[in-house]
Protein backbone atom coordinates (compact mmCIF):
# COMPACT_ATOMS: atom_id res chain seq x y z
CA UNK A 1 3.02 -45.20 -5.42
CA UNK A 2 3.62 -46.01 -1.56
CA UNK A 3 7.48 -47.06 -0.63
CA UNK A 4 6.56 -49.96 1.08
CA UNK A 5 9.51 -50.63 4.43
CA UNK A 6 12.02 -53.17 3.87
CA UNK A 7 10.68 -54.60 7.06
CA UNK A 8 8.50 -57.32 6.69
CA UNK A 9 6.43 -56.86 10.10
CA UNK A 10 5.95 -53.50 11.42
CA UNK A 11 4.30 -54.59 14.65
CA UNK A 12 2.92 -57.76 17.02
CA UNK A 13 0.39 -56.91 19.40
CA UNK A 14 -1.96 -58.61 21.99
CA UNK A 15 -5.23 -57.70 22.76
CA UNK A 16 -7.82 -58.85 25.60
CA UNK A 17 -8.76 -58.45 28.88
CA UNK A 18 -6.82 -55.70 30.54
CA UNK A 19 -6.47 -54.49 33.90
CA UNK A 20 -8.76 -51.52 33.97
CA UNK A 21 -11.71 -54.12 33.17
CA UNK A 22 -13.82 -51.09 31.60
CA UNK A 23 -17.67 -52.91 30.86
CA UNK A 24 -18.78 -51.72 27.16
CA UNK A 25 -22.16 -50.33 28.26
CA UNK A 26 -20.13 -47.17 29.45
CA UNK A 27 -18.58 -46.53 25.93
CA UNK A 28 -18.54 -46.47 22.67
CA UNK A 29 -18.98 -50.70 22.55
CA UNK A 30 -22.46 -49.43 23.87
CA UNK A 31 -25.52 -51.18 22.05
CA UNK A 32 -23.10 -53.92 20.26
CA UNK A 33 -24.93 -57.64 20.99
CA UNK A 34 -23.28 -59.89 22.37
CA UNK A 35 -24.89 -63.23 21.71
CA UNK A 36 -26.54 -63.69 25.18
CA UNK A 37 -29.29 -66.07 23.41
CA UNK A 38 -32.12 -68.01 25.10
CA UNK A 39 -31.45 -71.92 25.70
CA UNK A 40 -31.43 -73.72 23.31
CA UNK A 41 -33.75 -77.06 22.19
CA UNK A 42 -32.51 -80.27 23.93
CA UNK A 43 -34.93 -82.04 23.52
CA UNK A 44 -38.04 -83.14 21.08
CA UNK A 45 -41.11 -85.10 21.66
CA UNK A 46 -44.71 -86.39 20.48
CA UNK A 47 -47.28 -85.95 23.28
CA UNK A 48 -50.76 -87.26 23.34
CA UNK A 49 -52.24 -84.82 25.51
CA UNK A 50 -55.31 -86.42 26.45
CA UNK A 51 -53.51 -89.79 27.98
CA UNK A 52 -49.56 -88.45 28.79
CA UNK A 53 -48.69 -86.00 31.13
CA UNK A 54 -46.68 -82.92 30.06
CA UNK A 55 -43.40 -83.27 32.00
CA UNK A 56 -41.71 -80.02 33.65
CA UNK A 57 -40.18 -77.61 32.02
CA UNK A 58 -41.48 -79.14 28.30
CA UNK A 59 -43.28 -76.98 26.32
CA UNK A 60 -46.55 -77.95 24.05
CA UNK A 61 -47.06 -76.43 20.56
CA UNK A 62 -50.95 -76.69 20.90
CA UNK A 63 -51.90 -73.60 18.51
CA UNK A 64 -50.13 -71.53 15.86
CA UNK A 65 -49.26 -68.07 15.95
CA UNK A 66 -52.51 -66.89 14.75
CA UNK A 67 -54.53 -69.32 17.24
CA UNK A 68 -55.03 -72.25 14.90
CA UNK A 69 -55.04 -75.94 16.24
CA UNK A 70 -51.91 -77.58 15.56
CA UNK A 71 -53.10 -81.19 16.18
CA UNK A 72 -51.26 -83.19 13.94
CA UNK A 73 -54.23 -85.54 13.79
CA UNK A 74 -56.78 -82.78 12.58
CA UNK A 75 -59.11 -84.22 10.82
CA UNK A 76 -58.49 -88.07 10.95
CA UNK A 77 -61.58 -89.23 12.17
CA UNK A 78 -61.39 -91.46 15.88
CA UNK A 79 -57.38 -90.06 15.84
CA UNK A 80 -56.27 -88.89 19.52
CA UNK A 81 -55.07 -85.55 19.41
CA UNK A 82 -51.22 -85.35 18.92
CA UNK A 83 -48.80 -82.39 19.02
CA UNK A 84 -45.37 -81.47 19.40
CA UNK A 85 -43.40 -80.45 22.56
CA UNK A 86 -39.95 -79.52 22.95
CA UNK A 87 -37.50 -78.38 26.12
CA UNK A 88 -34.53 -76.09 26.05
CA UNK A 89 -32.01 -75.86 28.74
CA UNK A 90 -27.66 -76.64 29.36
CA UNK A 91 -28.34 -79.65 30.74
CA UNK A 92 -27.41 -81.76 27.77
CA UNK A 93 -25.94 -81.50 24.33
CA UNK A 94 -28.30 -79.25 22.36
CA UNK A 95 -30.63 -79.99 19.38
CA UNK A 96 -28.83 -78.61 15.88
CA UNK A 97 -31.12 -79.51 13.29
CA UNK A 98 -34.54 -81.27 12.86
CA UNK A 99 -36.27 -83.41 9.95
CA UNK A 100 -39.13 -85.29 8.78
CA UNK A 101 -38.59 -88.63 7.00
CA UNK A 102 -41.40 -90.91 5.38
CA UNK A 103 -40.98 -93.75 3.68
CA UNK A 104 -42.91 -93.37 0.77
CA UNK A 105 -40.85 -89.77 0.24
CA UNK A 106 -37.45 -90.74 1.25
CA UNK A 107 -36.01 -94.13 -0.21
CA UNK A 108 -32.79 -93.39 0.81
CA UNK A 109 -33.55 -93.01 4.76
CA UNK A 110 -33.98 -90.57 7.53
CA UNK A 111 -31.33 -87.68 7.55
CA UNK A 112 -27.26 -88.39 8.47
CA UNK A 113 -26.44 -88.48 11.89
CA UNK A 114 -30.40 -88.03 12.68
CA UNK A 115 -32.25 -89.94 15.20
CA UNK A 116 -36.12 -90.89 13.77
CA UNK A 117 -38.63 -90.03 17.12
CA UNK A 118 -40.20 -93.24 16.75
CA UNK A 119 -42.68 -93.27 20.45
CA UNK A 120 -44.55 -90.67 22.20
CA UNK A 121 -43.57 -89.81 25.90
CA UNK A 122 -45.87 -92.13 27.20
CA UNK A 123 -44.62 -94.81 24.54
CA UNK A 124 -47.29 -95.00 21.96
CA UNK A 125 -46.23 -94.78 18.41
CA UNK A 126 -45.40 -91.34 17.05
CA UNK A 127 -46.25 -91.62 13.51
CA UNK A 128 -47.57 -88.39 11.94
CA UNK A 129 -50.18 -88.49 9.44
CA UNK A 130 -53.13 -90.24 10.37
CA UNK A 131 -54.61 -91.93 7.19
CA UNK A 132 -51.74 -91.72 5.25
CA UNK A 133 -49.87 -95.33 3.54
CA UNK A 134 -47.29 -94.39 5.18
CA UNK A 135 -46.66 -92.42 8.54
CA UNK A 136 -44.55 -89.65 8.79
CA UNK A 137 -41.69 -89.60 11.48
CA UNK A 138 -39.83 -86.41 13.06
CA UNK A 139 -35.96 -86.33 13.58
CA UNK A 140 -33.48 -84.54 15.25
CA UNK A 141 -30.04 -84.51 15.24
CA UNK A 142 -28.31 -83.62 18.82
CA UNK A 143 -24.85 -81.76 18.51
CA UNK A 144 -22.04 -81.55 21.29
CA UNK A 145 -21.23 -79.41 23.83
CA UNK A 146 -19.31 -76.64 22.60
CA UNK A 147 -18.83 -73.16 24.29
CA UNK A 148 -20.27 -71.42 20.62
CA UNK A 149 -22.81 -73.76 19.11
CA UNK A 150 -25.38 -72.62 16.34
CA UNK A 151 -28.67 -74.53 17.40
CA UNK A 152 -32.41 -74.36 17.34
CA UNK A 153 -33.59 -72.29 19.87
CA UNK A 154 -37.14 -71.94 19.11
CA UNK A 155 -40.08 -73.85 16.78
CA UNK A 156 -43.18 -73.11 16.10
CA UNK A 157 -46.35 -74.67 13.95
CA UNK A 158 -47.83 -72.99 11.04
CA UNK A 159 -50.73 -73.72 8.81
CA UNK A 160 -50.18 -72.05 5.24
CA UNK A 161 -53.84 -72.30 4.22
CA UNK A 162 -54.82 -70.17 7.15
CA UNK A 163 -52.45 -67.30 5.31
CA UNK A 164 -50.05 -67.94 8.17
CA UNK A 165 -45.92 -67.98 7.14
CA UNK A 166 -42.82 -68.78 9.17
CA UNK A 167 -41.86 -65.71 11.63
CA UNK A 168 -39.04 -63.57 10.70
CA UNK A 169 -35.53 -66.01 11.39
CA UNK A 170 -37.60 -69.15 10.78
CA UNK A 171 -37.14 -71.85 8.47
CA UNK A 172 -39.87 -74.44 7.58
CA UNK A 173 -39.72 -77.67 7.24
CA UNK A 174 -40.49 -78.62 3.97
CA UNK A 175 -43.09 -81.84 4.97
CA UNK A 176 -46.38 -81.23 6.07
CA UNK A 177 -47.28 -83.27 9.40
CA UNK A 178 -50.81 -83.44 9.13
CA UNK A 179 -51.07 -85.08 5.77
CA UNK A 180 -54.18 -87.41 6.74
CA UNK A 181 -57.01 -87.55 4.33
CA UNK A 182 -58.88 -84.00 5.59
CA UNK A 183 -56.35 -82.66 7.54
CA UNK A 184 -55.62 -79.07 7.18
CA UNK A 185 -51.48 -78.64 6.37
CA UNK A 186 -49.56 -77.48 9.22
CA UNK A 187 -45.77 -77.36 9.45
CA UNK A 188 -42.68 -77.08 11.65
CA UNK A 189 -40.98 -73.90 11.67
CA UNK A 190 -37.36 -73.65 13.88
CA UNK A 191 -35.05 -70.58 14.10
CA UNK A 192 -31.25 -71.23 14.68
CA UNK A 193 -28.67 -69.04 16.09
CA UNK A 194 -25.54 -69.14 18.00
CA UNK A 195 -25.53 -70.55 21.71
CA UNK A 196 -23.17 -69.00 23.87
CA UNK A 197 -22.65 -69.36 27.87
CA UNK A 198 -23.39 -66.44 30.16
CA UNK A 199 -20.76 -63.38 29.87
CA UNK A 200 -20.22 -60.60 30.34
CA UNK A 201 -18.67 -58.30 27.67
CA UNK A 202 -15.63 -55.42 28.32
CA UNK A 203 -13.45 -52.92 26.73
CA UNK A 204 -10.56 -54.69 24.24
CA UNK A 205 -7.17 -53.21 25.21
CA UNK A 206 -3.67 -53.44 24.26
CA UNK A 207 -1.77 -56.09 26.63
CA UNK A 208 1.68 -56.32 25.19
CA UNK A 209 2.96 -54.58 21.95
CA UNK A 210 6.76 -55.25 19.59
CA UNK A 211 8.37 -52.87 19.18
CA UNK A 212 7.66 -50.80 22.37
CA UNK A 213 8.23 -47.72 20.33
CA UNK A 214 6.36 -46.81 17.04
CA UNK A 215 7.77 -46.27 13.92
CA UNK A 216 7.19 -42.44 12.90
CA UNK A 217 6.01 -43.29 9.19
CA UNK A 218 3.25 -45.29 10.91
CA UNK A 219 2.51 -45.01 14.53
CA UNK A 220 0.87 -48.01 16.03
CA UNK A 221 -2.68 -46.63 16.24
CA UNK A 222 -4.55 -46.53 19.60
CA UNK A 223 -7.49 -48.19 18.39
CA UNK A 224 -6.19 -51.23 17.40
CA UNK A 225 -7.73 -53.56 20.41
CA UNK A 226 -11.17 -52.74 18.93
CA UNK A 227 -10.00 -53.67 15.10
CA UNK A 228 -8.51 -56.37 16.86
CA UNK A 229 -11.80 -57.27 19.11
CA UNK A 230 -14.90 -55.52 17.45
CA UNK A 231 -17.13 -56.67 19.82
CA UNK A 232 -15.14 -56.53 22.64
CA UNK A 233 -13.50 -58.89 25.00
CA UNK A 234 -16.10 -61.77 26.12
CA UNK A 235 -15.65 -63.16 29.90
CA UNK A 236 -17.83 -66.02 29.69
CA UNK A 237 -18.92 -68.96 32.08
CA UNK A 238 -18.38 -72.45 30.62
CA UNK A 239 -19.18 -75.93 32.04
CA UNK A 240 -16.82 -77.97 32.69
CA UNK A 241 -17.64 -80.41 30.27
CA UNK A 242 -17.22 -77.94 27.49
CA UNK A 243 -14.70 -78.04 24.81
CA UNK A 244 -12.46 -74.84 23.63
CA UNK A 245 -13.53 -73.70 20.44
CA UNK A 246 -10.76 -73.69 17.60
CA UNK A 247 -9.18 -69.74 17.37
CA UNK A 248 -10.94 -67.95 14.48
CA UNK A 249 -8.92 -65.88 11.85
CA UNK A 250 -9.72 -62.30 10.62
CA UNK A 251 -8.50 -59.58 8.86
CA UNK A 252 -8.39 -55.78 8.74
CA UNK A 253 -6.72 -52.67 6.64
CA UNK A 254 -5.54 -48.95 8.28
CA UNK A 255 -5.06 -46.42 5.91
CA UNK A 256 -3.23 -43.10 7.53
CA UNK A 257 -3.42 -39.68 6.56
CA UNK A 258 -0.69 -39.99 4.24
CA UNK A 259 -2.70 -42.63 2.16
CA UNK A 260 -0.33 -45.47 3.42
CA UNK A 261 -1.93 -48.89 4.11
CA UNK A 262 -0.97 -51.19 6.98
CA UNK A 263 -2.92 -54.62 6.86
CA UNK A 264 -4.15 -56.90 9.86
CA UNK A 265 -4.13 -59.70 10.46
CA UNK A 266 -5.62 -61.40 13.73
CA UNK A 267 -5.48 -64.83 15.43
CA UNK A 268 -8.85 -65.16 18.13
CA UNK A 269 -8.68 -67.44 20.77
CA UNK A 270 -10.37 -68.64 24.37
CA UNK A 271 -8.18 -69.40 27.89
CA UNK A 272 -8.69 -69.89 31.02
CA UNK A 273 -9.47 -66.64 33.47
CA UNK A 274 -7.91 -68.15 36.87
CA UNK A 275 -6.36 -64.32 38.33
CA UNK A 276 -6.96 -60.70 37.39
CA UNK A 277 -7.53 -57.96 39.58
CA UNK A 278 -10.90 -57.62 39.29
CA UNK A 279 -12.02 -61.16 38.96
CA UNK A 280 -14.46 -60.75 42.27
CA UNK A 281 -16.37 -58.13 40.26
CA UNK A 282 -15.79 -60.48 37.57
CA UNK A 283 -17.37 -63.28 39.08
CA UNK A 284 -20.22 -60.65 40.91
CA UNK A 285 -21.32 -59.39 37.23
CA UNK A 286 -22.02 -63.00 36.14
CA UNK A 287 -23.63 -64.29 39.02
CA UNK A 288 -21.14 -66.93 39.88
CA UNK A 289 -18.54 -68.22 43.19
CA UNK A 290 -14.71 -68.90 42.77
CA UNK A 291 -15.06 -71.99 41.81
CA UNK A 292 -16.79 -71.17 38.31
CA UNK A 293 -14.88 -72.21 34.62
CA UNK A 294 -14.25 -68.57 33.37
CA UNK A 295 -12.87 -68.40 29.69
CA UNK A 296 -11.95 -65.18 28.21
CA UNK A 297 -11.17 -64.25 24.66
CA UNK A 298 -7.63 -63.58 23.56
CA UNK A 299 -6.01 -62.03 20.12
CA UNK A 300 -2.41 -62.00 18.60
CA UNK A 301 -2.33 -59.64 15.72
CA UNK A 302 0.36 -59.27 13.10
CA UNK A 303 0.24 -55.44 11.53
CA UNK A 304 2.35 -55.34 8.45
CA UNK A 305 2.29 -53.37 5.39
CA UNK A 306 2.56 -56.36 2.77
CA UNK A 307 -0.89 -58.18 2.36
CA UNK A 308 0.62 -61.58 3.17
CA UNK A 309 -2.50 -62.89 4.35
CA UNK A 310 -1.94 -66.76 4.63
CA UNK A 311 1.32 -66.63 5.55
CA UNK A 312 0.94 -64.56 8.45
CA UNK A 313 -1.73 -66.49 9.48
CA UNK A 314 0.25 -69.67 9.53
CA UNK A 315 2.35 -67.68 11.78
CA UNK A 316 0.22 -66.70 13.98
CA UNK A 317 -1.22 -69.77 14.27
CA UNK A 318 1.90 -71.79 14.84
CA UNK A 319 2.46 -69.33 17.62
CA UNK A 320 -0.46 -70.56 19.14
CA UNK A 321 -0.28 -74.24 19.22
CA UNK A 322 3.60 -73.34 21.07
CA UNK A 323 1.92 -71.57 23.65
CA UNK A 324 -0.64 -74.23 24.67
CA UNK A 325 2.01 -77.01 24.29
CA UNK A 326 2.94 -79.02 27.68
CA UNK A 327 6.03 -77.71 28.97
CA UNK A 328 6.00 -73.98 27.67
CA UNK A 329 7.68 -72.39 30.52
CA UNK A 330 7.06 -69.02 28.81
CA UNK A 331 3.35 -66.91 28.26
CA UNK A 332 2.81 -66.57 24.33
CA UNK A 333 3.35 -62.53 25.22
CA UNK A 334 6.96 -63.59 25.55
């Protein structure tokens, strides 16, 4: 059995952005994504293409992936052709989830928090479902901005009789649109994932360490910036109207030679980049001036050889709200 030290914490480290500034793609971070997604959805819409105008920068769903019509009036007789269109961009808050509500279906409303797309862009009514007793609305529900925000980022129309099924990542939505009295079904299919700002993604390394010297039963291990940052250390360019995420929590175990375990456990966290002595490259890499937000990704890590999970944790954390209190003379390092 392993003599556990009387000690309760065999080392506090941080780990982020160091001065070397090493970019992953020339090591063994190679080939790990990063969550540089597309744009995401920000907006929704019903178009009637024969009468309203496509505006810039909106897209039209006018065919499924196999080439199929996806007017959502197909086959109501004298209908105008109707179809979805959507835009993506940073410009506003993005769209996090989408819906369908009927009346007949849903006696107990449209979605929370969702918003029922009730006109067209040229103000006719949107109503899906030509010929049915009762039409068929879309809704969306718009999220805020937030530097890490799972949204839709892509939708697509499907008709199931035609043998075609939603695209790997997709989900349907479970409400056919085209429910008129020879309409063929077709259906909304959107794909989430996380949105992040543009970055730019370096090597994890060891910023301040306590004790300076290791303990020789268990030597402080010299890859413990990438247990502490798998994915490496994210410089990314926020707007300014963005919000910090809350710090994330994680956990890892070393086991030496010997068989002896020491347990991490990590505290994640965003701040501002202002100085570092590469921040012109910095900037250069992502495209941007000196007067761009940078935020870069922090951790405080607790390695002890007791698996007191929540506790530490609670340390850690309380750590952190100190060091982004008003008046703090001192940096958390200290």
């Amino acid at each position: 059995m392993e003599d556990k030290p009387e000690r309760l914490v065999d080392y506090f480290v941080t780990v982020g952005l160091g001065s070397t500034a090493i970019p992953f793609e020339s090591n063994a971070l190679e080939g790990v994504d990063h969550g540089n997604s597309c744009d995401p959805v920000t907006d929704i819409a019903i178009i009637f293409r024969k009468s309203e105008a496509l505006p810039k920068g909106y897209k039209c769903l006018e065919k499924t992936g196999n080439g199929t019509g996806a007017n959502l009036n197909s086959g109501a007789m004298f209908a105008p052709a109707m179809f979805i269109c959507y835009a993506q961009g940073r410009d506003k808050a993005p769209i996090v989830d989408i819906g369908a509500y009927c009346e007949d279906l849903h006696s107990k409303g449209p979605p929370k928090n969702h918003v029922l797309i009730t006109r067209s862009l040229g103000d006719r009514d949107a109503g899906l479902s030509s010929g049915a007793k009762h039409p068929t609305y879309l809704t969306c529900k718009r999220g805020v901005f937030r530097a890490h925000n799972v949204a839709i980022t892509a939708l697509c129309i499907i008709a199931p009789a035609k043998g075609e099924e939603p695209p790997p990542g997709y989900k349907k939505l479970n409400m056919d649109l085209n429910r008129g009295r020879q309409g063929q079904g077709l259906y909304l299919c959107y794909k989430k994932r996380i949105v992040r700002p543009p970055s730019v993604p370096y090597i994890p390394e060891l910023l301040c360490r306590y004790p300076m010297e290791d303990y020789p039963e268990f030597p402080l291990a010299g890859n413990i910036p990438l247990f502490c940052c798998p994915f490496g250390v994210s410089v990314e360019h926020w707007e300014k109207s963005v919000s910090f995420p809350l710090p994330t929590f994680s956990t890892f175990a070393l086991t030496n030679e010997l068989g002896h375990c020491m347990y991490g456990v990590v505290v994640e966290f965003y701040e501002d980049l202002k100085q570092h002595e590469k921040l012109a490259a910095i900037q250069g890499a992502l495209g941007v001036d000196d007067k761009a937000e940078l935020k870069v990704n922090k951790c405080i890590c607790v390695l002890s050889h007791w698996p007191f999970f929540s506790s530490f944790k609670a340390f850690l954390s309380n750590l952190y709200r100190l060091s982004i209190s008003p008046g703090l003379p001192l940096p958390l390092e200290r």
